[in-house]
N, C-alpha and C. Protein backbone atom coordinates (compact mmCIF):
# COMPACT_ATOMS: atom_id res chain seq x y z
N UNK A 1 -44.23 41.76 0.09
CA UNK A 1 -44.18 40.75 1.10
C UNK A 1 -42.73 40.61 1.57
N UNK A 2 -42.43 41.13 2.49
CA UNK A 2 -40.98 40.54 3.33
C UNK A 2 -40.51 39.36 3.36
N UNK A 3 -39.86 38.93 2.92
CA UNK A 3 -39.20 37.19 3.53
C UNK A 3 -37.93 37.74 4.04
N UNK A 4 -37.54 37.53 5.13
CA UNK A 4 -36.28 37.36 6.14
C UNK A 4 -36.14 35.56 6.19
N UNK A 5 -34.69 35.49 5.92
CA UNK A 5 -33.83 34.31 5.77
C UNK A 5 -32.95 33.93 7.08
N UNK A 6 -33.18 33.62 7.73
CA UNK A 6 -32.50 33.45 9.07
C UNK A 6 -31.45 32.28 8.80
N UNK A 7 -30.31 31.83 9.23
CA UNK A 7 -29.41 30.92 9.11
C UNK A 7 -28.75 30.45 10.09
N UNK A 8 -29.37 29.33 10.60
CA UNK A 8 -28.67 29.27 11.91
C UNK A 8 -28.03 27.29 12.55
N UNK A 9 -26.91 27.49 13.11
CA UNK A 9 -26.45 26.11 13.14
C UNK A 9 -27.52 25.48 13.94
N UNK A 10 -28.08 23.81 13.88
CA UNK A 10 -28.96 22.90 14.41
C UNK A 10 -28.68 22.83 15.96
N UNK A 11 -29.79 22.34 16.72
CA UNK A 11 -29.68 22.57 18.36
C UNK A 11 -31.00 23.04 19.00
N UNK A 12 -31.25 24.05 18.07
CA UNK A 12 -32.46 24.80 18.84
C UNK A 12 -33.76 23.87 18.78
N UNK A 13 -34.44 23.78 19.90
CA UNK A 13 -35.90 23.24 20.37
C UNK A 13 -36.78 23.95 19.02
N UNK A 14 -38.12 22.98 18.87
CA UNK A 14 -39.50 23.55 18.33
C UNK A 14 -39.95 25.09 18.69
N UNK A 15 -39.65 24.86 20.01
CA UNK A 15 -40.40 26.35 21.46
C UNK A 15 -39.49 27.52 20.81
N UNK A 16 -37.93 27.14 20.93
CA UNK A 16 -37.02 28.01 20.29
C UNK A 16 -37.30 28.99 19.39
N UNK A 17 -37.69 27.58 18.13
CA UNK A 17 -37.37 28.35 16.77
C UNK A 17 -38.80 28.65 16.50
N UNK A 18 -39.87 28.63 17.13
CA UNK A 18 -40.99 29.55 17.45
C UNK A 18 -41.14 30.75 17.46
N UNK A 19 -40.68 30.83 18.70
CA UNK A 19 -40.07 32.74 19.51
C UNK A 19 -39.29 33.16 18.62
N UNK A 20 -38.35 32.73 17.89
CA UNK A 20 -37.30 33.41 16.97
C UNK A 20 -38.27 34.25 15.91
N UNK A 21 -39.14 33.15 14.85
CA UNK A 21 -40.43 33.53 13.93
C UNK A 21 -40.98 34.45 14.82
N UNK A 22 -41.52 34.49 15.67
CA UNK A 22 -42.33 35.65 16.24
C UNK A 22 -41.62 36.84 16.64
N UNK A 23 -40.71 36.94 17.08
CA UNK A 23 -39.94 38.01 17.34
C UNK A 23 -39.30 39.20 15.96
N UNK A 24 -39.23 37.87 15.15
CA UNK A 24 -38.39 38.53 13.95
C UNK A 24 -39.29 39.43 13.14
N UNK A 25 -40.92 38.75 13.32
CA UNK A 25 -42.40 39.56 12.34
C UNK A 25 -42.49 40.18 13.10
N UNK A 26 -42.36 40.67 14.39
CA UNK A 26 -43.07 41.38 15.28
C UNK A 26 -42.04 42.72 14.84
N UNK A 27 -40.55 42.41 15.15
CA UNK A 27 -39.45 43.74 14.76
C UNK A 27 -40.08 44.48 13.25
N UNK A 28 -40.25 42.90 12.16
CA UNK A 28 -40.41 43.52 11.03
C UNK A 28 -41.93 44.81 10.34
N UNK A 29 -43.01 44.31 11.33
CA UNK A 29 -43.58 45.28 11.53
C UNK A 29 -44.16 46.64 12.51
N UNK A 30 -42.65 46.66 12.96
CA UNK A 30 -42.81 47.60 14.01
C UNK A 30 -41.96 48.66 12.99
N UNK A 31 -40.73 47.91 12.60
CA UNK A 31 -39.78 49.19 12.03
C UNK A 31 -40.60 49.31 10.27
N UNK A 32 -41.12 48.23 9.83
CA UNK A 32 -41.82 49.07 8.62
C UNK A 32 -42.92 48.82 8.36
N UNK A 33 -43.37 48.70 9.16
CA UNK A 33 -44.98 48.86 9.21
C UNK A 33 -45.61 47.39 8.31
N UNK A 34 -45.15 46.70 8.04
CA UNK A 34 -45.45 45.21 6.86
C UNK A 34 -46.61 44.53 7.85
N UNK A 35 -47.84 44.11 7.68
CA UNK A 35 -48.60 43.38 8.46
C UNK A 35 -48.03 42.24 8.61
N UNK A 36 -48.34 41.38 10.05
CA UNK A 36 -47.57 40.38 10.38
C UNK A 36 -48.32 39.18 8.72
N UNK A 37 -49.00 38.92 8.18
CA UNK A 37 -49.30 38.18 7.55
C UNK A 37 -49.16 37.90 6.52
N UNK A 38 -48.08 39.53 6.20
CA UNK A 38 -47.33 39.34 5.00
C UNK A 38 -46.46 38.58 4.81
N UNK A 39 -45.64 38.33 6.02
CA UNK A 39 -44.21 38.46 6.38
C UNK A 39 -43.75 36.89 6.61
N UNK A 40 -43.24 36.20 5.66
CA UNK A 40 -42.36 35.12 5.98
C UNK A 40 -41.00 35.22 6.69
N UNK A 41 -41.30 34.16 7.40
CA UNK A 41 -39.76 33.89 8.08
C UNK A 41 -39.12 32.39 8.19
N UNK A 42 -38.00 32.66 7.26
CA UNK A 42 -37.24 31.15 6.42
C UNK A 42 -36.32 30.76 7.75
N UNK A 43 -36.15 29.41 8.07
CA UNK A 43 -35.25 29.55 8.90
C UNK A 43 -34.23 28.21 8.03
N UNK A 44 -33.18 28.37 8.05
CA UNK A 44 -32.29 27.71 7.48
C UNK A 44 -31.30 26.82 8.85
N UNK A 45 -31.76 25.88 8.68
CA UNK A 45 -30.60 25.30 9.83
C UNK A 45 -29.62 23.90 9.18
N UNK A 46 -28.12 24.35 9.60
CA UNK A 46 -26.96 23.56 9.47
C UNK A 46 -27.08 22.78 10.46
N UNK A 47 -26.90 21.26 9.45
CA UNK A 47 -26.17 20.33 10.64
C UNK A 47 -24.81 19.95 10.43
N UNK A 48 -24.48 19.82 11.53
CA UNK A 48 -22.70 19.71 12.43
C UNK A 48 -21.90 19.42 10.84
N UNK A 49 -22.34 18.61 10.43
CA UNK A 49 -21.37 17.90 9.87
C UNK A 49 -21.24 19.05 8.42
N UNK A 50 -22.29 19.95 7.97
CA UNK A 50 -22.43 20.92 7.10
C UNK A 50 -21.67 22.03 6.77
N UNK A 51 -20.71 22.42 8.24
CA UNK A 51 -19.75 23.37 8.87
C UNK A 51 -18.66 23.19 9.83
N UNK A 52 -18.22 24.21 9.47
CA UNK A 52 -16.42 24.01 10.17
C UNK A 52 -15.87 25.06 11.10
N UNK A 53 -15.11 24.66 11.47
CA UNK A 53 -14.37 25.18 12.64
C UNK A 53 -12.89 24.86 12.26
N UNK A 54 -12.13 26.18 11.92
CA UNK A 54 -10.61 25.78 11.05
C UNK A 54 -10.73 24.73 9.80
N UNK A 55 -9.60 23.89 9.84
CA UNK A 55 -10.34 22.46 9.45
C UNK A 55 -10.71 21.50 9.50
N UNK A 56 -11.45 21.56 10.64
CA UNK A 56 -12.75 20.32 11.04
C UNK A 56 -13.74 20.84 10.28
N UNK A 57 -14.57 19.77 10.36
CA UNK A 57 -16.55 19.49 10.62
C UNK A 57 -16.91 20.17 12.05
N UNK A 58 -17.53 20.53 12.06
CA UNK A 58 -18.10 20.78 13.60
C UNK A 58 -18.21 19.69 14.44
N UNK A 59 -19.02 18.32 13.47
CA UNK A 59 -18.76 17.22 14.65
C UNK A 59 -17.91 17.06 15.11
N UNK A 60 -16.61 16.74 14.39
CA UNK A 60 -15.51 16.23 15.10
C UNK A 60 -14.82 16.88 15.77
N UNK A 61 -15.21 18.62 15.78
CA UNK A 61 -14.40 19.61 16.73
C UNK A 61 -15.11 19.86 17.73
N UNK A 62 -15.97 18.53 17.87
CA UNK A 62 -16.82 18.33 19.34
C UNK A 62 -18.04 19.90 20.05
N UNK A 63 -18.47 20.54 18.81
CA UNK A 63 -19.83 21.25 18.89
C UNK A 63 -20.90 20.79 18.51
């Protein structure tokens, strides 16, 4: 069973992070053949305050 871990900073819409899941099973069984129903897709999302930019937070470096 595949699990792909995606990691990505907070922002993106429901619709977004939809298409992302579908796109990512669709690659994963094109290049190795894995049925889509094997195939999890984790999505990990940071909020602002979780990550940095130099040394800020992201909030306060206004992203």
């Amino acid at each position: 069973m595949p699990i792909i871990n995606v990691n990505m900073m907070e922002g993106r819409t429901t619709e977004q992070k939809e298409a992302l899941i579908k796109a990512v099973a669709e690659a994963v069984t094109a290049s190795i053949g894995a049925p889509e129903q094997n195939i999890r897709v984790l999505i990990n999302e940071y909020p602002k305050a979780h990550w940095g930019i130099g040394t800020l937070p992201a909030h306060k470096a206004g992203r």
